[in-house]
Protein backbone atom coordinates (compact mmCIF):
# COMPACT_ATOMS: atom_id res chain seq x y z
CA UNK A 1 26.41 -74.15 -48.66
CA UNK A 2 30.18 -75.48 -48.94
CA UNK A 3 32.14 -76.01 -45.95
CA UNK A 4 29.25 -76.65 -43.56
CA UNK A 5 31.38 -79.49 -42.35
CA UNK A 6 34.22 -77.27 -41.53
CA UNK A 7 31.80 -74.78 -39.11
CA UNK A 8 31.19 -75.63 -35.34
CA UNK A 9 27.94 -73.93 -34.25
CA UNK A 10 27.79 -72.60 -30.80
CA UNK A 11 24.75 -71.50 -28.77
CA UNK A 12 25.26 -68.66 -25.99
CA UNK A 13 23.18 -68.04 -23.00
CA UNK A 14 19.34 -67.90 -24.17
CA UNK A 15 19.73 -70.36 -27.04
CA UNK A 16 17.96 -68.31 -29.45
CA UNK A 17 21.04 -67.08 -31.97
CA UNK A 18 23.48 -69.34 -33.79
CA UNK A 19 26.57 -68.52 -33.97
CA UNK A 20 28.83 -70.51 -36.58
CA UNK A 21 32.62 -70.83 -36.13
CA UNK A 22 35.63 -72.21 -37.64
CA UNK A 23 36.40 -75.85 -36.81
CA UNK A 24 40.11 -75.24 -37.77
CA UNK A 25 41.03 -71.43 -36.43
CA UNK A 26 38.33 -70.46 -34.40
CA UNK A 27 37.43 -67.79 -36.37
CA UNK A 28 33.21 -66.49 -35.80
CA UNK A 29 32.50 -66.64 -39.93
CA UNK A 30 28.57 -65.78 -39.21
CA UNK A 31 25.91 -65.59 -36.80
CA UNK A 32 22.19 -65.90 -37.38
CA UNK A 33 19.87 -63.90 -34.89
CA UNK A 34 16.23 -65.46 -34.62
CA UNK A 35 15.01 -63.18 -32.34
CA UNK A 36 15.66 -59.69 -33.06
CA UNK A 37 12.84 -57.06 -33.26
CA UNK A 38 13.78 -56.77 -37.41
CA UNK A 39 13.20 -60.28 -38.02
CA UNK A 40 15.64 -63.10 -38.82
CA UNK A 41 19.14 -61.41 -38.96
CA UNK A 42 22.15 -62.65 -40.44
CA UNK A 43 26.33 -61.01 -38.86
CA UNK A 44 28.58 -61.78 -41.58
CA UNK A 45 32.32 -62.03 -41.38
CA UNK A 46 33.25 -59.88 -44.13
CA UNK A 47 37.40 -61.29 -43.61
CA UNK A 48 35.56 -64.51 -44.22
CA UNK A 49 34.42 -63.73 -47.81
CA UNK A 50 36.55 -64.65 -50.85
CA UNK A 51 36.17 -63.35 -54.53
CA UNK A 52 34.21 -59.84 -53.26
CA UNK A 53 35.67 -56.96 -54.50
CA UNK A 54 35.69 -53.70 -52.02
CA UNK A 55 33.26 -51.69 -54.68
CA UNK A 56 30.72 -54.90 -54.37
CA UNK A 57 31.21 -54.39 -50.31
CA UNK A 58 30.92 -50.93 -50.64
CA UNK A 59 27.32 -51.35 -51.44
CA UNK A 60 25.79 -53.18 -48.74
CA UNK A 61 23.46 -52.10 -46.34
CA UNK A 62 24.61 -51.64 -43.03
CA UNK A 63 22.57 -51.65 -40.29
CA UNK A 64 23.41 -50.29 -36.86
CA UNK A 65 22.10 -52.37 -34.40
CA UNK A 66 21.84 -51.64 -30.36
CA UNK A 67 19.73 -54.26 -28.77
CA UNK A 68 19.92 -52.95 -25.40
CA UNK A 69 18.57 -49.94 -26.27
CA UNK A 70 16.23 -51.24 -29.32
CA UNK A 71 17.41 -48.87 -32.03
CA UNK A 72 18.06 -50.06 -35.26
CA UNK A 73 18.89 -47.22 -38.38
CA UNK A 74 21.94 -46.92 -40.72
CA UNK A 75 24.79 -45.70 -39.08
CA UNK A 76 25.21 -42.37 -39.39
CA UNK A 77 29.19 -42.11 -39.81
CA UNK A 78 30.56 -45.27 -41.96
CA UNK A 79 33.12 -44.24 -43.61
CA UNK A 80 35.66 -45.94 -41.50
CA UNK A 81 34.06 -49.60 -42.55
């Protein structure tokens, strides 16, 4: 990974998920959940991504996630993303 030495990773209140930042803006570029009830999950940034082209973002799965209520599914209206 380039640029690791640019990130700042920050740990909130259980310690479980990272959560990677910017050491120059402040800006969240990705998060890594550990302990989510779909495994290891990754938050990206998309602003953060350079050289991806909106018909490559276009198809990624997106998942629609609501931890306090533990449903997980596609999101059923997307359009505005």
């Amino acid at each position: 990974m380039s640029g690791e030495a640019d990130l700042t990773e920050y740990l909130f209140n259980t310690r479980k998920n990272r959560h990677y930042f910017c050491k120059h803006c402040g800006v969240r570029a990705f998060g890594v959940g550990t302990e989510t009830p779909i495994g290891v999950m990754y938050g990206v940034n998309l602003g953060c991504l350079e050289g991806v082209s909106d018909e490559e973002l276009s198809r990624v799965p997106i998942m629609y996630v609501d931890g306090r209520n533990d449903k997980f599914a596609p999101p059923v209206h997307f359009s505005h993303l």
